[in-house]
PDB file of N, CA and C in Angstrom:
ATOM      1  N   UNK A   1      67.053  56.972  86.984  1.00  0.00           N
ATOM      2  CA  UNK A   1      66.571  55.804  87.678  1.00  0.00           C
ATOM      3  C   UNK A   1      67.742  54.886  88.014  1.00  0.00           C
ATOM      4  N   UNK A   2      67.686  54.035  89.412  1.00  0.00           N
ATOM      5  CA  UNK A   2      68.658  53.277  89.802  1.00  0.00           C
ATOM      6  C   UNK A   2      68.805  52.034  88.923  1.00  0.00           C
ATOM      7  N   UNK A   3      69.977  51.650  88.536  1.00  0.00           N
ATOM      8  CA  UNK A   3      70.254  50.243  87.506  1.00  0.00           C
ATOM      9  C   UNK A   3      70.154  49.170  88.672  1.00  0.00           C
ATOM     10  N   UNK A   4      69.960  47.964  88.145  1.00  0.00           N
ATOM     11  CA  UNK A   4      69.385  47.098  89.112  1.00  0.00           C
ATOM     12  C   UNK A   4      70.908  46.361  90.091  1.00  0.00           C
ATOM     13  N   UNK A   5      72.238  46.962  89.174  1.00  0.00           N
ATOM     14  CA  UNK A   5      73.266  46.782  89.854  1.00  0.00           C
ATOM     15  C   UNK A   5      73.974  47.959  90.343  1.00  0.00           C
ATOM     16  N   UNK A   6      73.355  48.633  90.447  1.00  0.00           N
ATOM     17  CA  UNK A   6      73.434  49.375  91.546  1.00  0.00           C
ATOM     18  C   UNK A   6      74.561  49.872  93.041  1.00  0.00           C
ATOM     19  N   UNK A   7      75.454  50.471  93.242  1.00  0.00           N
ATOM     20  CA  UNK A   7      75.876  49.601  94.362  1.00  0.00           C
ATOM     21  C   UNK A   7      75.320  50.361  96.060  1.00  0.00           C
ATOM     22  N   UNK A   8      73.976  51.168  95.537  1.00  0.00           N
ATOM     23  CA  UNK A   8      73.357  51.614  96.922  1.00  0.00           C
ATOM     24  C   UNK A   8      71.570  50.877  96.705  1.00  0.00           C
ATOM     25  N   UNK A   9      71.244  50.869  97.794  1.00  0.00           N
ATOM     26  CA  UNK A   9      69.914  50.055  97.643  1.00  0.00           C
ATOM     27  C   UNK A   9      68.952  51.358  97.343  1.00  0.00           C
ATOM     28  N   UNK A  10      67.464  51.160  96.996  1.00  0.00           N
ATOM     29  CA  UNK A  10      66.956  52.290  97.027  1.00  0.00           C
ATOM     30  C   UNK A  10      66.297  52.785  97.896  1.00  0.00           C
ATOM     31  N   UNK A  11      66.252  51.952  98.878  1.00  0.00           N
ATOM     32  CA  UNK A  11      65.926  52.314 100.349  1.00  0.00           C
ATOM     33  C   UNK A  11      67.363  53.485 101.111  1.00  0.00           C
ATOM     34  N   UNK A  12      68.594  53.125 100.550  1.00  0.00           N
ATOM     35  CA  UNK A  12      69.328  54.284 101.271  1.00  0.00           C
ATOM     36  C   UNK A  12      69.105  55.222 100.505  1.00  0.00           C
ATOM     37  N   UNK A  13      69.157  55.065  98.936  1.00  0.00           N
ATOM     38  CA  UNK A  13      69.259  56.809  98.451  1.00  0.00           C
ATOM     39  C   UNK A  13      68.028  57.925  98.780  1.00  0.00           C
ATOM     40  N   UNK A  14      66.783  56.546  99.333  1.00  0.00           N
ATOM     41  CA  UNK A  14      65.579  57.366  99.325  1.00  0.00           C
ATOM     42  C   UNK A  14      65.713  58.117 101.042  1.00  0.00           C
ATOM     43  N   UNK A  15      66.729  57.295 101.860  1.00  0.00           N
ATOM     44  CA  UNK A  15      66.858  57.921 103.348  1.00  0.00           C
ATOM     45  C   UNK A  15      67.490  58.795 103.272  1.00  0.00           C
ATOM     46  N   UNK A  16      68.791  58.609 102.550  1.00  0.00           N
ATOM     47  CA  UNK A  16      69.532  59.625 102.415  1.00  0.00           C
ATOM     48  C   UNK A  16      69.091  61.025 102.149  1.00  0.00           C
ATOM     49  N   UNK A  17      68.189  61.290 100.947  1.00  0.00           N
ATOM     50  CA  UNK A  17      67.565  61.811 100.646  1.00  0.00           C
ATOM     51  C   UNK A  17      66.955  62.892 101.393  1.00  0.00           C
ATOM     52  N   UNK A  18      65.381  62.071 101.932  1.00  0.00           N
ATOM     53  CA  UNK A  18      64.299  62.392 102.948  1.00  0.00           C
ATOM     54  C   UNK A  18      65.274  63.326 103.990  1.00  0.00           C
ATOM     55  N   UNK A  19      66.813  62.521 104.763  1.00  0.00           N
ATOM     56  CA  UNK A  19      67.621  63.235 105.461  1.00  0.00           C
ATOM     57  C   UNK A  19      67.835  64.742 105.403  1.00  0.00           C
ATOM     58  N   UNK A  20      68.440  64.721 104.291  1.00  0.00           N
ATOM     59  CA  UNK A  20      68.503  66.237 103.879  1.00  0.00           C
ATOM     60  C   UNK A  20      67.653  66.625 103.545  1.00  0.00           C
ATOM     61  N   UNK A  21      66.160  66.684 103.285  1.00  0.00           N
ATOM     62  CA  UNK A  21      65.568  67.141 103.040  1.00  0.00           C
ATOM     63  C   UNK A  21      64.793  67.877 104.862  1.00  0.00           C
ATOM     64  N   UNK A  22      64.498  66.747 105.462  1.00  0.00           N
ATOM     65  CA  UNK A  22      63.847  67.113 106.787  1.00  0.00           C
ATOM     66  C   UNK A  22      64.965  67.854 107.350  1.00  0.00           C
ATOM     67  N   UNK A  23      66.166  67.606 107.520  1.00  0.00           N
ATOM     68  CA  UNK A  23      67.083  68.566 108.624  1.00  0.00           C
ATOM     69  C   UNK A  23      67.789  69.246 108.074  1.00  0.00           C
ATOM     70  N   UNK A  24      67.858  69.643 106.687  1.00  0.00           N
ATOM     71  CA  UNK A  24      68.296  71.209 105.976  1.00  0.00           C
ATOM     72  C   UNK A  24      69.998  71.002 105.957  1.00  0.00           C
ATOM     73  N   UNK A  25      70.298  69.765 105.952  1.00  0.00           N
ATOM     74  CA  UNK A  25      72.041  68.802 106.215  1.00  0.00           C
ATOM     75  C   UNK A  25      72.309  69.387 104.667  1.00  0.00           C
ATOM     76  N   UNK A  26      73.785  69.917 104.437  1.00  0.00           N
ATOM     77  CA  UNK A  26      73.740  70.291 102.744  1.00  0.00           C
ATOM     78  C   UNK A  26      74.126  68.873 102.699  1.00  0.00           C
ATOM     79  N   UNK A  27      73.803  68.639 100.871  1.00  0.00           N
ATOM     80  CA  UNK A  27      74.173  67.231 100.166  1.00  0.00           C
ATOM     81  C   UNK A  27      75.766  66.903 100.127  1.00  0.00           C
ATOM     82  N   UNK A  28      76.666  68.001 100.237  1.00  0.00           N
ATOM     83  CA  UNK A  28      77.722  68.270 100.534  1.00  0.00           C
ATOM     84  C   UNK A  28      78.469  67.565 101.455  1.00  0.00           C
ATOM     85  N   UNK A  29      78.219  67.725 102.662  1.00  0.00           N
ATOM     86  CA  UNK A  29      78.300  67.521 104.233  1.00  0.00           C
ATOM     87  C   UNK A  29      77.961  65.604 104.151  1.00  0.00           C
ATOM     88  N   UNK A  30      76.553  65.624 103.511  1.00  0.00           N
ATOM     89  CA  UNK A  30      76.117  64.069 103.527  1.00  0.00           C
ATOM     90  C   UNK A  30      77.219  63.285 102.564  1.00  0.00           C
ATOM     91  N   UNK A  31      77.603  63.578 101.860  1.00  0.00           N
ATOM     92  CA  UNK A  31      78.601  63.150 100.766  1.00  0.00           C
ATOM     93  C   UNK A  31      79.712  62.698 101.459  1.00  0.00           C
ATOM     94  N   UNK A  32      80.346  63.802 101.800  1.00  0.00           N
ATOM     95  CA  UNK A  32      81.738  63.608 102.601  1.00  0.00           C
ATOM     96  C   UNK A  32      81.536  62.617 103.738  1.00  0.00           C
ATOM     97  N   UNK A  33      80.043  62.433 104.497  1.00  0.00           N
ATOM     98  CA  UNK A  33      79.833  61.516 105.776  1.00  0.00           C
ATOM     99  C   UNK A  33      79.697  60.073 105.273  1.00  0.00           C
ATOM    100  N   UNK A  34      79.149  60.058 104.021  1.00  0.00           N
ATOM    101  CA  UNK A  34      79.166  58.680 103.844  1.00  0.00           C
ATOM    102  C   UNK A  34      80.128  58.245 102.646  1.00  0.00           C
ATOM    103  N   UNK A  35      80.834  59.037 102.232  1.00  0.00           N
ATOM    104  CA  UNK A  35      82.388  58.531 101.226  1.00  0.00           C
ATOM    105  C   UNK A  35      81.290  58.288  99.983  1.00  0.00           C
ATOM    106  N   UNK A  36      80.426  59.046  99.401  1.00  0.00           N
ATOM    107  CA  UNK A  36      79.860  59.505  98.402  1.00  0.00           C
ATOM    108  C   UNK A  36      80.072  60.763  97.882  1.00  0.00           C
ATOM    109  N   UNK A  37      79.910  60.337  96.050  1.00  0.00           N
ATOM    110  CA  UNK A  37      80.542  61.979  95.069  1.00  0.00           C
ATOM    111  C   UNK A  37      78.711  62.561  95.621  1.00  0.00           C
ATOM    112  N   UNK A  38      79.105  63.838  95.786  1.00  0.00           N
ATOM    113  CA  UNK A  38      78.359  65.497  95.983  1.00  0.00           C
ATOM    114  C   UNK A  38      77.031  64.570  94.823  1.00  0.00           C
ATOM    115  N   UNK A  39      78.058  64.531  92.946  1.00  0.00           N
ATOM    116  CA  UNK A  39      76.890  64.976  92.453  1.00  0.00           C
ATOM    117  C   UNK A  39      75.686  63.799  92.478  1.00  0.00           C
ATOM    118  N   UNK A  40      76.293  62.582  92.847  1.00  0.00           N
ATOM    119  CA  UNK A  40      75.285  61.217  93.505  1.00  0.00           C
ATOM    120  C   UNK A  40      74.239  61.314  93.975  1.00  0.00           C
ATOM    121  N   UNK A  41      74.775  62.192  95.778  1.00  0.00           N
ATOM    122  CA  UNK A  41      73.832  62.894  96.282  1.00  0.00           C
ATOM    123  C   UNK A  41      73.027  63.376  96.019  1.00  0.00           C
ATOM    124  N   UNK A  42      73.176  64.546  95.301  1.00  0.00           N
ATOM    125  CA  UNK A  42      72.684  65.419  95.121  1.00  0.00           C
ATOM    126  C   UNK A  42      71.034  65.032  93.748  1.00  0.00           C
ATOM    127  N   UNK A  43      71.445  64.121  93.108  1.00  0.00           N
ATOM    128  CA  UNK A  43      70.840  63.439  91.873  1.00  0.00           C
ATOM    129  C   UNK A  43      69.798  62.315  92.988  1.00  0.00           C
ATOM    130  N   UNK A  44      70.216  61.920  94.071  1.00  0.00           N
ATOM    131  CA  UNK A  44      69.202  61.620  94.623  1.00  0.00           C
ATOM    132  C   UNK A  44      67.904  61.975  95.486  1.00  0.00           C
ATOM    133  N   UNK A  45      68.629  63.259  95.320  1.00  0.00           N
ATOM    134  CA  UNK A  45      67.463  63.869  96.235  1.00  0.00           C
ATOM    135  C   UNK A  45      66.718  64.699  95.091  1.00  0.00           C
ATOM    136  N   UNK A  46      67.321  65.042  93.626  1.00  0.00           N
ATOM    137  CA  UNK A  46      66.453  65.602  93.353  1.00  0.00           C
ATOM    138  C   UNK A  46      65.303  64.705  92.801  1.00  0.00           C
ATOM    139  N   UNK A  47      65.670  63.237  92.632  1.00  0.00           N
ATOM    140  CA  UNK A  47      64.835  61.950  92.153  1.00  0.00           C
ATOM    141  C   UNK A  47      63.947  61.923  93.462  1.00  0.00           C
ATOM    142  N   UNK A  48      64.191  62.256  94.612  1.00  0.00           N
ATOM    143  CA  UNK A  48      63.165  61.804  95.591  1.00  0.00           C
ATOM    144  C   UNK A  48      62.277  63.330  95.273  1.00  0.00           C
ATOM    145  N   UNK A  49      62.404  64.182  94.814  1.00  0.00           N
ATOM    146  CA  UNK A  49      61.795  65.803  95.235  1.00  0.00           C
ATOM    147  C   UNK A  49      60.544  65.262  94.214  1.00  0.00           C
ATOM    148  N   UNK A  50      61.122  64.908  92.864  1.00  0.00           N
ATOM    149  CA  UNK A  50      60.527  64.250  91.710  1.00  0.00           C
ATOM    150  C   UNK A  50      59.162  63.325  91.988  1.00  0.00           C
ATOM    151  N   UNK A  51      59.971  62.155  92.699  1.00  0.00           N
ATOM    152  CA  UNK A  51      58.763  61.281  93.223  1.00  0.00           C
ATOM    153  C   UNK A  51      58.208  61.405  93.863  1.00  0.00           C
ATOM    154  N   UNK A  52      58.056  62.543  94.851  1.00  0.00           N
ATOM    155  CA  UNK A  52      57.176  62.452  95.839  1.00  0.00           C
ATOM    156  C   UNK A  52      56.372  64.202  95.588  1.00  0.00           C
ATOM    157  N   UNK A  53      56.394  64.928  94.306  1.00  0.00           N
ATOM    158  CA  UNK A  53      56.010  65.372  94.498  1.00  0.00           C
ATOM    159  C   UNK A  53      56.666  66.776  94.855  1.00  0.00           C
ATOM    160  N   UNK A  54      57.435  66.794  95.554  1.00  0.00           N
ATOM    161  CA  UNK A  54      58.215  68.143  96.253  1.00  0.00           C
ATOM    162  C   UNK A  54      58.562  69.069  94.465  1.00  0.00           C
ATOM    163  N   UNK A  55      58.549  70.510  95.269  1.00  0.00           N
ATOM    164  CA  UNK A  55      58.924  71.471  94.068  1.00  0.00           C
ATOM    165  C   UNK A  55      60.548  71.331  94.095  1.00  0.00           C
ATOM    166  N   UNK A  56      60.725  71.770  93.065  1.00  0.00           N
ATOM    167  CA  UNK A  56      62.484  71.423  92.656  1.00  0.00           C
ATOM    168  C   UNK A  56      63.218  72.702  93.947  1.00  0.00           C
ATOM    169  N   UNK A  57      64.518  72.480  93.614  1.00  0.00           N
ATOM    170  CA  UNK A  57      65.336  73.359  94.728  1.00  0.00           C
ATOM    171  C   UNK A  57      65.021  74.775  94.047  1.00  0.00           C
ATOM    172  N   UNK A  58      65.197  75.055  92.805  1.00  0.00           N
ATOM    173  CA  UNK A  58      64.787  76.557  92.538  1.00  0.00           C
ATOM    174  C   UNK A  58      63.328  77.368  93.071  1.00  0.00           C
ATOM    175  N   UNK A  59      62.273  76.441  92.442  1.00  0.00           N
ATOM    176  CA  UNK A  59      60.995  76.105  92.855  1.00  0.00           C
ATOM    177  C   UNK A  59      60.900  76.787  94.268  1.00  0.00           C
ATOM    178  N   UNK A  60      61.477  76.080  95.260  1.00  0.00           N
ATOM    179  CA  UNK A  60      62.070  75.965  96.865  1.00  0.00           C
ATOM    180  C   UNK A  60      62.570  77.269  97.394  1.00  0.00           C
ATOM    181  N   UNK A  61      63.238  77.706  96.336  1.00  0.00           N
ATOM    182  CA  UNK A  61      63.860  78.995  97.043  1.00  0.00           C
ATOM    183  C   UNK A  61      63.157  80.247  96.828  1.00  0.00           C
ATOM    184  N   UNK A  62      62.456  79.979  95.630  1.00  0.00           N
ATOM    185  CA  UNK A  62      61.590  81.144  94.625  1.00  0.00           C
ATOM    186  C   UNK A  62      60.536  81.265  96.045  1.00  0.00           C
ATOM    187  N   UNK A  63      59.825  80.213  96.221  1.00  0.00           N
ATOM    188  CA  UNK A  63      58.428  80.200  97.069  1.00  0.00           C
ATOM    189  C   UNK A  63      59.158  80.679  98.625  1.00  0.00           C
ATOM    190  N   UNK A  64      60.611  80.560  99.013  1.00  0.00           N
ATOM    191  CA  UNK A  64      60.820  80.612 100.200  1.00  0.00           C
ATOM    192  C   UNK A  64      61.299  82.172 100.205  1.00  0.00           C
ATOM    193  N   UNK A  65      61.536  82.915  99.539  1.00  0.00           N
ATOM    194  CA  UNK A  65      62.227  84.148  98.737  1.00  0.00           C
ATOM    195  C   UNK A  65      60.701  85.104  99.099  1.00  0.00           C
ATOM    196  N   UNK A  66      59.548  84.464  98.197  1.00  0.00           N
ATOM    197  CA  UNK A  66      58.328  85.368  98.293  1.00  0.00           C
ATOM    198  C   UNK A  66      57.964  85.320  99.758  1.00  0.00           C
ATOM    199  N   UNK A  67      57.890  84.017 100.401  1.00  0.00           N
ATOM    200  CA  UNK A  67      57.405  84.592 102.161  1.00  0.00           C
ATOM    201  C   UNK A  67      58.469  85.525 102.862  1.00  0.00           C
ATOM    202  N   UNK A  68      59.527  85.433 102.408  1.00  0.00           N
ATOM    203  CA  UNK A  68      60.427  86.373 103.720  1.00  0.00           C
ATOM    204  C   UNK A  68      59.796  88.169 103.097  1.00  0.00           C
ATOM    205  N   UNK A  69      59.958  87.961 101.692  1.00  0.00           N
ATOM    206  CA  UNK A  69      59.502  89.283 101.183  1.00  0.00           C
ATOM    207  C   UNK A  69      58.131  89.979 101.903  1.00  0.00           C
ATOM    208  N   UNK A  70      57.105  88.644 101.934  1.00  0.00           N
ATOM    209  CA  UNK A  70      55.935  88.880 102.056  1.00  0.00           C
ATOM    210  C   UNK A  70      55.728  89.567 103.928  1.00  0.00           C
ATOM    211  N   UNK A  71      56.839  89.211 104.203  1.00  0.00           N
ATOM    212  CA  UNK A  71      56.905  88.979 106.066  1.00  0.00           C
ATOM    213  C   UNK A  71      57.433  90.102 106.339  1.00  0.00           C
ATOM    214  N   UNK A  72      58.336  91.019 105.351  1.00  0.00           N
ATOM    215  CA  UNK A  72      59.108  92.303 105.842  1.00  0.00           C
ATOM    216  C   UNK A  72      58.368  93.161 105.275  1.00  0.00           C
ATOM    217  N   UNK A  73      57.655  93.050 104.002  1.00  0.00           N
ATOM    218  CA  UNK A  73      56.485  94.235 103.169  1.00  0.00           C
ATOM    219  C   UNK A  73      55.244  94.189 104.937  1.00  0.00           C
ATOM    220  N   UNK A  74      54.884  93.213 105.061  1.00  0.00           N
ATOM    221  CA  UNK A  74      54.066  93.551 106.501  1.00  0.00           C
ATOM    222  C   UNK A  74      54.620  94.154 107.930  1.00  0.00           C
ATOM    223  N   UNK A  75      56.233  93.820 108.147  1.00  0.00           N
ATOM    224  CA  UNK A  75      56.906  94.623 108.704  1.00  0.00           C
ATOM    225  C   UNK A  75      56.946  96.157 108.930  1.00  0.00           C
ATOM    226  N   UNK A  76      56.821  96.463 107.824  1.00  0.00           N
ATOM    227  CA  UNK A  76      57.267  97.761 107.286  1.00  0.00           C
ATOM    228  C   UNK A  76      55.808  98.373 107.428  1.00  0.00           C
ATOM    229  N   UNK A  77      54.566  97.479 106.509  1.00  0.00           N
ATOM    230  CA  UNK A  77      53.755  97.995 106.791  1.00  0.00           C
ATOM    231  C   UNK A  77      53.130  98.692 108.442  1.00  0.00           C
ATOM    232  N   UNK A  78      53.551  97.784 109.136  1.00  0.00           N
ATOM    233  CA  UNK A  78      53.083  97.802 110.694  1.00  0.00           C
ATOM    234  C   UNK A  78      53.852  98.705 111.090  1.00  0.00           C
ATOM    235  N   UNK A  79      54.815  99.149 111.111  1.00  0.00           N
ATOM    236  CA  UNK A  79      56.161 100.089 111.201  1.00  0.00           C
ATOM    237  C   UNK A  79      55.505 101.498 111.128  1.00  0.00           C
ATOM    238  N   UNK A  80      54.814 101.700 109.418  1.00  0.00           N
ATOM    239  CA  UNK A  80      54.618 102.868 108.917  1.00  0.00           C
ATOM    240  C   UNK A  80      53.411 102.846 109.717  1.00  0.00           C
ATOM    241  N   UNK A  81      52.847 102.195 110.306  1.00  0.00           N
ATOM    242  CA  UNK A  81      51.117 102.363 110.672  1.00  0.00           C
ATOM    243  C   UNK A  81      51.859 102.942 112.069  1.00  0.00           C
ATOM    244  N   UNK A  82      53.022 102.386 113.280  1.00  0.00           N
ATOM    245  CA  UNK A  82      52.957 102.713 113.984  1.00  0.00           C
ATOM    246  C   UNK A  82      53.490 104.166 113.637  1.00  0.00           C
ATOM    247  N   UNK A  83      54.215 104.549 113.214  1.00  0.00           N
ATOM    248  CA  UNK A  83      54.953 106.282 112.797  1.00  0.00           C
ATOM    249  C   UNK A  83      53.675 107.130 112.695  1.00  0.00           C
ATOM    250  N   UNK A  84      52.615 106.511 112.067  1.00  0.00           N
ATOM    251  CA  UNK A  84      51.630 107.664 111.389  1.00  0.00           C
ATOM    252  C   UNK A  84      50.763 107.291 113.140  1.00  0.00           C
ATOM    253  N   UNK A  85      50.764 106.867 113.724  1.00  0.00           N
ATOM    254  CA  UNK A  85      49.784 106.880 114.979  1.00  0.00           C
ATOM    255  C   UNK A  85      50.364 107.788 115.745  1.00  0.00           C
ATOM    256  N   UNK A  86      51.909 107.612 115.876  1.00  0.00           N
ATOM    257  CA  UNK A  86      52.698 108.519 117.219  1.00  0.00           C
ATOM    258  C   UNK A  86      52.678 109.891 116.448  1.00  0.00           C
ATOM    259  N   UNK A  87      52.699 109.935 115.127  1.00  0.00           N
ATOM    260  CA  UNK A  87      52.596 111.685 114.334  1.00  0.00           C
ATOM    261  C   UNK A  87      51.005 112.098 114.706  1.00  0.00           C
ATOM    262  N   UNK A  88      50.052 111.309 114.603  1.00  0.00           N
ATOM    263  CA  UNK A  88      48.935 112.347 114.955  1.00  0.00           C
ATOM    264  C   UNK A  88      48.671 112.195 116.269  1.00  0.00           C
ATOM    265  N   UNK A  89      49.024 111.110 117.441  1.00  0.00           N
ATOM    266  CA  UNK A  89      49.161 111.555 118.702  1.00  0.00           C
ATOM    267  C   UNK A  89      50.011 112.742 118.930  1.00  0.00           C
ATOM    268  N   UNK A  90      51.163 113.007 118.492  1.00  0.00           N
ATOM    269  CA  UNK A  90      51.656 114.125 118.571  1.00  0.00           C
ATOM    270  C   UNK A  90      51.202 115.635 118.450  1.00  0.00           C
ATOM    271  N   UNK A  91      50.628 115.547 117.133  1.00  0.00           N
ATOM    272  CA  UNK A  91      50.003 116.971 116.954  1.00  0.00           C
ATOM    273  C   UNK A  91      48.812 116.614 117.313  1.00  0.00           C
ATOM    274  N   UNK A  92      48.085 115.571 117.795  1.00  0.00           N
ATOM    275  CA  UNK A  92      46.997 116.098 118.506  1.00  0.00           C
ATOM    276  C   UNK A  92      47.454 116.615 120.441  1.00  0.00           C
ATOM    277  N   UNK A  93      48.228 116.403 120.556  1.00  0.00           N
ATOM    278  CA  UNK A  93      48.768 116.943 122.089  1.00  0.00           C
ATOM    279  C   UNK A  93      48.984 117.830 121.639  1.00  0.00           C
ATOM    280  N   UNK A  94      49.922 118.357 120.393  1.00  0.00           N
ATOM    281  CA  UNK A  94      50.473 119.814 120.643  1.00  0.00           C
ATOM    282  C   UNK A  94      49.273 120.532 120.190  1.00  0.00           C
ATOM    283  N   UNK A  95      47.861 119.920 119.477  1.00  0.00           N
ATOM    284  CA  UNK A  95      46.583 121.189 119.179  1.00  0.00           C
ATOM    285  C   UNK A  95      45.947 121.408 120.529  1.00  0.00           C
ATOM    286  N   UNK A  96      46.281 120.336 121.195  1.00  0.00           N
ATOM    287  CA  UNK A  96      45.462 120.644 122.902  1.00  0.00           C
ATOM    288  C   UNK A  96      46.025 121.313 123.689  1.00  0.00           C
ATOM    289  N   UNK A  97      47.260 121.383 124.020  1.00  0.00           N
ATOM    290  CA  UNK A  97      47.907 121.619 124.638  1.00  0.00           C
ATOM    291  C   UNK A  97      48.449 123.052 123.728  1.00  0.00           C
ATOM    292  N   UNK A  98      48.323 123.740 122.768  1.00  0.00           N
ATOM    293  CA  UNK A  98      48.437 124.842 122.017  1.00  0.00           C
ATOM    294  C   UNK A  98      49.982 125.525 122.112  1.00  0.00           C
ATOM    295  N   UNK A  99      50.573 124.031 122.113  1.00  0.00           N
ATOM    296  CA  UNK A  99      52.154 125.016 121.650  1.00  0.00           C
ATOM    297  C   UNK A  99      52.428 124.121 120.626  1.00  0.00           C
ATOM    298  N   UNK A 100      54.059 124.040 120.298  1.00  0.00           N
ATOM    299  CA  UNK A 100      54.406 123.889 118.977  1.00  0.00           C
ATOM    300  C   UNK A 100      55.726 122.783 118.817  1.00  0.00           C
ATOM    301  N   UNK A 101      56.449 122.098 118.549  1.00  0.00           N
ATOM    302  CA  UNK A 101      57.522 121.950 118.663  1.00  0.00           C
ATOM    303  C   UNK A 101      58.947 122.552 118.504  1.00  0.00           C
ATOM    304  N   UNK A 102      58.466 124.084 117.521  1.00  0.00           N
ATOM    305  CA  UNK A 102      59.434 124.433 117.323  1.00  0.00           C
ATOM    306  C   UNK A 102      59.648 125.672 118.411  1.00  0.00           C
ATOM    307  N   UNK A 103      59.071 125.762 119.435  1.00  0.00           N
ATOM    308  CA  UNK A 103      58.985 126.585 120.234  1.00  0.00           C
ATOM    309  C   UNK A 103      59.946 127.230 121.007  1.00  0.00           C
ATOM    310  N   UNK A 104      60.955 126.708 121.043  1.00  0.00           N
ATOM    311  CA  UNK A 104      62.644 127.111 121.817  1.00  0.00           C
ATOM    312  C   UNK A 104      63.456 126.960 120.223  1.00  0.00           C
ATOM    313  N   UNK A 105      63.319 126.535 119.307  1.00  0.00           N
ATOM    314  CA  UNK A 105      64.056 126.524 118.239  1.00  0.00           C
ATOM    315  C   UNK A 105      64.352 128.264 118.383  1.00  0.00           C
ATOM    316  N   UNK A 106      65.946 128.826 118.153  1.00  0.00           N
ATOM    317  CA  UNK A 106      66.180 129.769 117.793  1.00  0.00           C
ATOM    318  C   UNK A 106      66.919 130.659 119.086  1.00  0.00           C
ATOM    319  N   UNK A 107      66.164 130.475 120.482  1.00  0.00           N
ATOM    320  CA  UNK A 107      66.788 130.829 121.119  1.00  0.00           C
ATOM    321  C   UNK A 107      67.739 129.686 121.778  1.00  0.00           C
ATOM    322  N   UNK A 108      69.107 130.862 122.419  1.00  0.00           N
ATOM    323  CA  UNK A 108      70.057 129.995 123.063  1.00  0.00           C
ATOM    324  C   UNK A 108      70.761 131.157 124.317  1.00  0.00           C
ATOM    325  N   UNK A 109      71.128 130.378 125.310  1.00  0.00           N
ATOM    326  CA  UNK A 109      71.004 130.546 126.418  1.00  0.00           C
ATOM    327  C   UNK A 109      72.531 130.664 126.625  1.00  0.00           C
ATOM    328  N   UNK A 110      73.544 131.462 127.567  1.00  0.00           N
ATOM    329  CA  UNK A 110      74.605 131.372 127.766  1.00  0.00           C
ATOM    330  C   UNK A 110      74.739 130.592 129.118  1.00  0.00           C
ATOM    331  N   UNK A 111      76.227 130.473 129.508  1.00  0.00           N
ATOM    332  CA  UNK A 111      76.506 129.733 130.395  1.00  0.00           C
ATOM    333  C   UNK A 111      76.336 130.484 131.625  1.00  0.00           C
ATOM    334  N   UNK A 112      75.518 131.359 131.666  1.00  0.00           N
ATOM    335  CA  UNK A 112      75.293 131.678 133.120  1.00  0.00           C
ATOM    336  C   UNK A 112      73.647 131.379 132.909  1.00  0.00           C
ATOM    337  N   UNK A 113      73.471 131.184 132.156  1.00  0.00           N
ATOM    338  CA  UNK A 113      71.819 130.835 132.155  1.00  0.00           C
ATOM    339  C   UNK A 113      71.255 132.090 131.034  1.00  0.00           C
ATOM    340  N   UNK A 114      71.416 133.007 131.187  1.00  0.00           N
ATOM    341  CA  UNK A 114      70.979 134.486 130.421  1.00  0.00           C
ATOM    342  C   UNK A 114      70.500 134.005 129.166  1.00  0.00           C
ATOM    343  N   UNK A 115      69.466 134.534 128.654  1.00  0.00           N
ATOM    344  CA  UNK A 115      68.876 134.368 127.252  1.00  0.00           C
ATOM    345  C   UNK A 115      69.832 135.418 126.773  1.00  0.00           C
ATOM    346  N   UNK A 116      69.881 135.011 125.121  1.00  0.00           N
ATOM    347  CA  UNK A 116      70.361 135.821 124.279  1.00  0.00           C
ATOM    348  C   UNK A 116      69.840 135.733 123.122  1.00  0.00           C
ATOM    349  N   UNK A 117      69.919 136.569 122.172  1.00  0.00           N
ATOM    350  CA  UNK A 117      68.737 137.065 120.920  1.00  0.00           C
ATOM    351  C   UNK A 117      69.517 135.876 120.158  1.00  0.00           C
TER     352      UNK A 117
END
């Protein structure tokens, strides 16, 4: 908590704060812009995360960690759904159409064109 002598008001540490929090600015960057130590910063925003509620920065990354996971497991899922659609479009053309894919596998042809065993 801020001492009542203080030498920032609590209206800046709480802007400061909110700042990095809405535009993703590291506490770092804000430090060096306003001739404030990192760990100042940084102690103020986790006092604003505190008061208002917000999950801590670990908290933050854990929950932001499970959606990207959650977003590429459905990726993948949609991926494998499209592979298994173009595999049985496939062999359902080649059961209609009654050939095979491996159907030229084996023979090879010389440079005048001529089949050869």
């Amino acid at each position: 908590m801020p001492s009542n002598n203080s030498k920032y008001s609590q209206e800046m540490r709480e802007q400061t704060a909110r700042h990095i929090l809405e535009t993703g600015k590291s506490a770092t960057s804000m430090a060096e812009e306003l001739g404030i130590g990192v760990d100042t910063v940084c102690r103020w925003v986790r006092e604003y995360r505190r008061k208002h509620g917000m999950p801590g920065l670990r908290e933050a990354v854990r929950c932001r960690l499970k959606k990207v996971e959650e977003r590429r497991n459905r990726r993948i899922r949609e991926e494998r759904e499209d592979i298994l659609t173009v595999k049985e479009d496939f062999e359902e053309n080649n059961r209609i159409c009654g050939s095979t894919a491996t159907g030229n596998i084996g023979r090879h042809f010389t440079t005048t064109g001529s089949e050869v065993a």
